[in-house]
PDB file of N, CA and C in Angstrom:
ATOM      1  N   UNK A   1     110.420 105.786 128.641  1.00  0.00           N
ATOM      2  CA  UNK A   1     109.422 105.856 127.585  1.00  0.00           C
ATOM      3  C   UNK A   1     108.823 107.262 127.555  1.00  0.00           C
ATOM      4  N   UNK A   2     108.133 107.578 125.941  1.00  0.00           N
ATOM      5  CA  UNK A   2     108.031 109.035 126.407  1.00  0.00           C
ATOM      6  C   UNK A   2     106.430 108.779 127.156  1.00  0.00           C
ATOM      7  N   UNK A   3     106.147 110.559 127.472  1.00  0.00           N
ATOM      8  CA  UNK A   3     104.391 110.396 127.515  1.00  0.00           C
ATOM      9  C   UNK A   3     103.521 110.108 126.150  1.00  0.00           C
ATOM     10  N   UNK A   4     102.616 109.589 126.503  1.00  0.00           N
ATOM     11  CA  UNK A   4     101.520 109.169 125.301  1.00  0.00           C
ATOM     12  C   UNK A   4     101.541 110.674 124.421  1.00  0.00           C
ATOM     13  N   UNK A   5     101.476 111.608 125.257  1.00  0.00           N
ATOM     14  CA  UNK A   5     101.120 112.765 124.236  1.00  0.00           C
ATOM     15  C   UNK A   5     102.112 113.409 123.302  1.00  0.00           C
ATOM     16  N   UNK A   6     103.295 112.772 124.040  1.00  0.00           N
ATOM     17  CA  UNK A   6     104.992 113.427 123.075  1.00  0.00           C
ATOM     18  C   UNK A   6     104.947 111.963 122.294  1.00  0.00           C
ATOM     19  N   UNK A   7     104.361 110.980 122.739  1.00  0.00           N
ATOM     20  CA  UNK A   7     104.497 109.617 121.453  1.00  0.00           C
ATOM     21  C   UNK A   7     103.565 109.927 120.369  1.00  0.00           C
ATOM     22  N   UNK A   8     102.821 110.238 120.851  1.00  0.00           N
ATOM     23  CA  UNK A   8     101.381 110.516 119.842  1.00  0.00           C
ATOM     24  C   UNK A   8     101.725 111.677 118.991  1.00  0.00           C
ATOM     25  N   UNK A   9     102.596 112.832 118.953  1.00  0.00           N
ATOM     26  CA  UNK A   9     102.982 114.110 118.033  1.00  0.00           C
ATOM     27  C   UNK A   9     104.388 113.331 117.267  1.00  0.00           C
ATOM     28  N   UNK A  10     105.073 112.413 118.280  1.00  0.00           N
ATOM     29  CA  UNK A  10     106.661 112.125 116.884  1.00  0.00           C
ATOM     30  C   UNK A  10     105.367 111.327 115.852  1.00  0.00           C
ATOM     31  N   UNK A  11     104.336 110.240 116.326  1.00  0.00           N
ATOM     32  CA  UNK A  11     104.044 109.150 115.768  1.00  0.00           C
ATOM     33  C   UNK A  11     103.500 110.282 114.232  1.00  0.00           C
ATOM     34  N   UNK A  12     102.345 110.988 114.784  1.00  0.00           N
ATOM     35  CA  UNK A  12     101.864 112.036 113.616  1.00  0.00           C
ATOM     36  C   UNK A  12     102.712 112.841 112.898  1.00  0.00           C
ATOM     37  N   UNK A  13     103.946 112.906 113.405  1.00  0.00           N
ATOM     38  CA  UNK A  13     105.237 113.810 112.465  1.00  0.00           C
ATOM     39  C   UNK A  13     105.769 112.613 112.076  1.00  0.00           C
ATOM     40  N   UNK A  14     106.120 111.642 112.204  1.00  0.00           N
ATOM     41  CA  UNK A  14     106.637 110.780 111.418  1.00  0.00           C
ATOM     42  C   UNK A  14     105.573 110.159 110.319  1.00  0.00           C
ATOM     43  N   UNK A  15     104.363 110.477 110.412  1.00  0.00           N
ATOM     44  CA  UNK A  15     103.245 109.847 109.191  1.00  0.00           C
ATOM     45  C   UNK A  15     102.953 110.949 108.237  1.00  0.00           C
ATOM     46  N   UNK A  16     103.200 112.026 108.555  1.00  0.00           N
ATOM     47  CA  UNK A  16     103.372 113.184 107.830  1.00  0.00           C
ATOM     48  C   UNK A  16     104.508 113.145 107.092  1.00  0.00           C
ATOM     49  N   UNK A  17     105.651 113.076 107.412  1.00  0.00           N
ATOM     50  CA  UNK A  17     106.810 112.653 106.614  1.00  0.00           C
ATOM     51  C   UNK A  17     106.541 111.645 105.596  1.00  0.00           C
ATOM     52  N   UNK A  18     106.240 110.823 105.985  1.00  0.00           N
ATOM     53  CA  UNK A  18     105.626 109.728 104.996  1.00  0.00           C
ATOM     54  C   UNK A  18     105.078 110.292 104.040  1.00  0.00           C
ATOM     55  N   UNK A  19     103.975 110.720 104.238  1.00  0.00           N
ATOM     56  CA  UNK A  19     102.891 111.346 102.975  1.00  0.00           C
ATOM     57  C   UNK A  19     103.706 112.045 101.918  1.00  0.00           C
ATOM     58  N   UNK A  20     104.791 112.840 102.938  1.00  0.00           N
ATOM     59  CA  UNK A  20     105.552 113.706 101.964  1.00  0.00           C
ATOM     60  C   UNK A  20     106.327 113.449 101.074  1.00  0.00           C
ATOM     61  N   UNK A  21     106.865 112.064 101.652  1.00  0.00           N
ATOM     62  CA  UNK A  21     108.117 111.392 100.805  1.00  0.00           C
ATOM     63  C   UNK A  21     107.219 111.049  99.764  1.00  0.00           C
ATOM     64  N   UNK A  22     106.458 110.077 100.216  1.00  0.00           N
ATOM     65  CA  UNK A  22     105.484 109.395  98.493  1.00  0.00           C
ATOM     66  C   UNK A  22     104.782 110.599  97.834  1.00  0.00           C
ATOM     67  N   UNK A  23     104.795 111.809  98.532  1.00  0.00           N
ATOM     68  CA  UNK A  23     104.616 112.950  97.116  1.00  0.00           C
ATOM     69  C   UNK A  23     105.761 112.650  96.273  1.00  0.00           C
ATOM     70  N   UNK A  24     106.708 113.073  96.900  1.00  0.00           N
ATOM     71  CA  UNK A  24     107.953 113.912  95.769  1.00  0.00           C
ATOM     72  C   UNK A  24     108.398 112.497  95.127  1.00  0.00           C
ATOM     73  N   UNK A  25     108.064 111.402  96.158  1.00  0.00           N
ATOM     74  CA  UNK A  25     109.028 110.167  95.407  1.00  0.00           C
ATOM     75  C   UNK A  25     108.201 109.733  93.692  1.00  0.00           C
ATOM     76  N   UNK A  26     106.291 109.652  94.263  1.00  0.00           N
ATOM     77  CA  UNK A  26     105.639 109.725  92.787  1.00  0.00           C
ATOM     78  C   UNK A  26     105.625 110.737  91.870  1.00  0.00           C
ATOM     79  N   UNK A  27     106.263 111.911  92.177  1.00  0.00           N
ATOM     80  CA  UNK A  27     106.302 112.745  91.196  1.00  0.00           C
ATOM     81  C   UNK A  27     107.994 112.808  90.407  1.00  0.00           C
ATOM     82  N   UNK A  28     108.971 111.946  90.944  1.00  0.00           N
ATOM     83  CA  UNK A  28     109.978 112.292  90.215  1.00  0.00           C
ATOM     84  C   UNK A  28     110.568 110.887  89.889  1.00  0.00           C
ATOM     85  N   UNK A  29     110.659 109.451  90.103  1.00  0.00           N
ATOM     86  CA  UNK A  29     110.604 108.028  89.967  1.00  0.00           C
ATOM     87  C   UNK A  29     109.209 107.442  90.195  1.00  0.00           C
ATOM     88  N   UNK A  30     109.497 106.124  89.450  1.00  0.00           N
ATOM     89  CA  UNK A  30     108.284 105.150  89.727  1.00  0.00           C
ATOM     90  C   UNK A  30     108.922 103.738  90.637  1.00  0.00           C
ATOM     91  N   UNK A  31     108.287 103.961  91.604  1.00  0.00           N
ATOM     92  CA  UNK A  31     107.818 102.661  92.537  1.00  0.00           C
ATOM     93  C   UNK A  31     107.777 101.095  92.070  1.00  0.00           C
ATOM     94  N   UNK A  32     108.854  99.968  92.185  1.00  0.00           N
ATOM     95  CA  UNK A  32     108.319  98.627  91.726  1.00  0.00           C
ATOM     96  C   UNK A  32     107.346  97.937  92.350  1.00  0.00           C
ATOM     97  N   UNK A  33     106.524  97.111  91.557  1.00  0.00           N
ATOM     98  CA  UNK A  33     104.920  97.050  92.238  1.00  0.00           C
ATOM     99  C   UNK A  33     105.439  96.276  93.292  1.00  0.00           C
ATOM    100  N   UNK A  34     106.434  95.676  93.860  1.00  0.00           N
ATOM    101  CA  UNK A  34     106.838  94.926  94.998  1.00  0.00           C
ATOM    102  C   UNK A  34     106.683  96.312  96.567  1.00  0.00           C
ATOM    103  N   UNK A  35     107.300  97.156  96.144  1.00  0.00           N
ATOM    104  CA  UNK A  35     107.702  98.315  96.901  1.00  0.00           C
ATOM    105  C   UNK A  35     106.118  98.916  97.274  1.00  0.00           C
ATOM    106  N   UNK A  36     105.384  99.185  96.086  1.00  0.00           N
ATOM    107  CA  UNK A  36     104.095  99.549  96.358  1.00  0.00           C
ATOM    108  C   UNK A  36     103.676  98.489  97.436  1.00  0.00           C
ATOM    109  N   UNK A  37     103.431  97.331  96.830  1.00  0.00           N
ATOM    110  CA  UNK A  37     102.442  96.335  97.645  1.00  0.00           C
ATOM    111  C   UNK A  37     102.951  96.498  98.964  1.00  0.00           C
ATOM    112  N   UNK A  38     103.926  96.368  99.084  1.00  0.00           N
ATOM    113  CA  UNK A  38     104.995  96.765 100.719  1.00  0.00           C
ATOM    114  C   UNK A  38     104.219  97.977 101.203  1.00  0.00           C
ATOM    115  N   UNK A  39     104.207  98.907 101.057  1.00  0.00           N
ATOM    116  CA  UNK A  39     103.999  99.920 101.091  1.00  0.00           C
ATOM    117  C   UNK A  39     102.385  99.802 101.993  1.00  0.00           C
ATOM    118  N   UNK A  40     101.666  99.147 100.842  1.00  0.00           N
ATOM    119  CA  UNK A  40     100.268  98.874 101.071  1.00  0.00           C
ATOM    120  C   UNK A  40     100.390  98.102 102.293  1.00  0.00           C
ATOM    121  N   UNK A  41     100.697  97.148 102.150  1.00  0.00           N
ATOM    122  CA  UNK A  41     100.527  95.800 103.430  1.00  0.00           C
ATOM    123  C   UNK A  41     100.687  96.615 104.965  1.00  0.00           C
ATOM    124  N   UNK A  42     102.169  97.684 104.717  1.00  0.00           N
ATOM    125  CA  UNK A  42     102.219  98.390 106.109  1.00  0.00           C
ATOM    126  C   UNK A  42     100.947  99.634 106.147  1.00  0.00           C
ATOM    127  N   UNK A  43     101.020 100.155 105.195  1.00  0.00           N
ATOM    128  CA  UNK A  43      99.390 101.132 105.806  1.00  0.00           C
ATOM    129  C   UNK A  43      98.321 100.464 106.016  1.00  0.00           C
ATOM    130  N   UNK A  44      97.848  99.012 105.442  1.00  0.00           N
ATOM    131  CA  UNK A  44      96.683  97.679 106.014  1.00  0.00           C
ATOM    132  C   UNK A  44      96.767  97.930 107.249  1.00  0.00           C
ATOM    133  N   UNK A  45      98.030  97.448 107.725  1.00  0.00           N
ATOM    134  CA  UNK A  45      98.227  97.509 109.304  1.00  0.00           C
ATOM    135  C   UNK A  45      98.210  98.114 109.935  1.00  0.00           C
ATOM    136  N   UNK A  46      98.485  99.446 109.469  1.00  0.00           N
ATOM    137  CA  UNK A  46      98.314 100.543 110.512  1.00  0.00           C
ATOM    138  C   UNK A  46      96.808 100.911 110.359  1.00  0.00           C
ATOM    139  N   UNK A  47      95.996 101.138 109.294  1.00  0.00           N
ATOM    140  CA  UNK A  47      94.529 101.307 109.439  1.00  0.00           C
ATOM    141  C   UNK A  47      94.327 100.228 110.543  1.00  0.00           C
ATOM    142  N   UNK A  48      94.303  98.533 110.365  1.00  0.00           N
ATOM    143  CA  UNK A  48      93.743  97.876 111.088  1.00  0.00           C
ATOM    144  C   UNK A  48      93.611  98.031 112.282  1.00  0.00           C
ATOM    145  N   UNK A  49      94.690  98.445 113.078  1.00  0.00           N
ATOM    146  CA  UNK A  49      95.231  99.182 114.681  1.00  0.00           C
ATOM    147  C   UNK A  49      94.379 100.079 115.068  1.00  0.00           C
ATOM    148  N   UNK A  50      94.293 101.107 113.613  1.00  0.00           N
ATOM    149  CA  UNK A  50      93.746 102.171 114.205  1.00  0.00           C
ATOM    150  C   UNK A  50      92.145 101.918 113.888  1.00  0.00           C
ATOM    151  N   UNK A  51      91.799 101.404 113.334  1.00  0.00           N
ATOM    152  CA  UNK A  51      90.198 100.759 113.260  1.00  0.00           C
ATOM    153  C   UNK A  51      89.620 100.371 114.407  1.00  0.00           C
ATOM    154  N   UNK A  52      90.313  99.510 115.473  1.00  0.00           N
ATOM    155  CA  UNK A  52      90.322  99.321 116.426  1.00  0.00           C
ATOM    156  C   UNK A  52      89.167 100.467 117.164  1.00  0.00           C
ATOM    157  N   UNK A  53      89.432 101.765 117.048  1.00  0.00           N
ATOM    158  CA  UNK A  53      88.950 102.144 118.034  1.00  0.00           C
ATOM    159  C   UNK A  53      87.997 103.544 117.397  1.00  0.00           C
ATOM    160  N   UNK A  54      87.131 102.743 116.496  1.00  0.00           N
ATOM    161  CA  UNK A  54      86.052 103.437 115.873  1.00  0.00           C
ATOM    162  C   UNK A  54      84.883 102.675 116.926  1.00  0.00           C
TER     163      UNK A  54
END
């Protein structure tokens, strides 16, 4: 397993990627509201996790 601190930089480069894709993906196709809501339900979950520890 890696260390928390090399998990914790892929985890933030892989959520950065994210952001990036749903730039270019809303600026050049549109999303079916199924895909959105998907979309939504997994960032719910990941806020909820990370809510945790406010």
């Amino acid at each position: 397993m890696y260390p928390t601190r090399t998990y914790m930089n892929e985890l933030l480069t892989r959520m950065d990627h994210v952001f990036e894709r749903m730039r270019i993906v809303s600026r050049t196709r549109s999303l079916k509201r199924e895909e959105i809501e998907e979309i939504d339900h997994h960032l719910s979950e990941i806020m909820r996790i990370l809510n945790r520890y406010n």
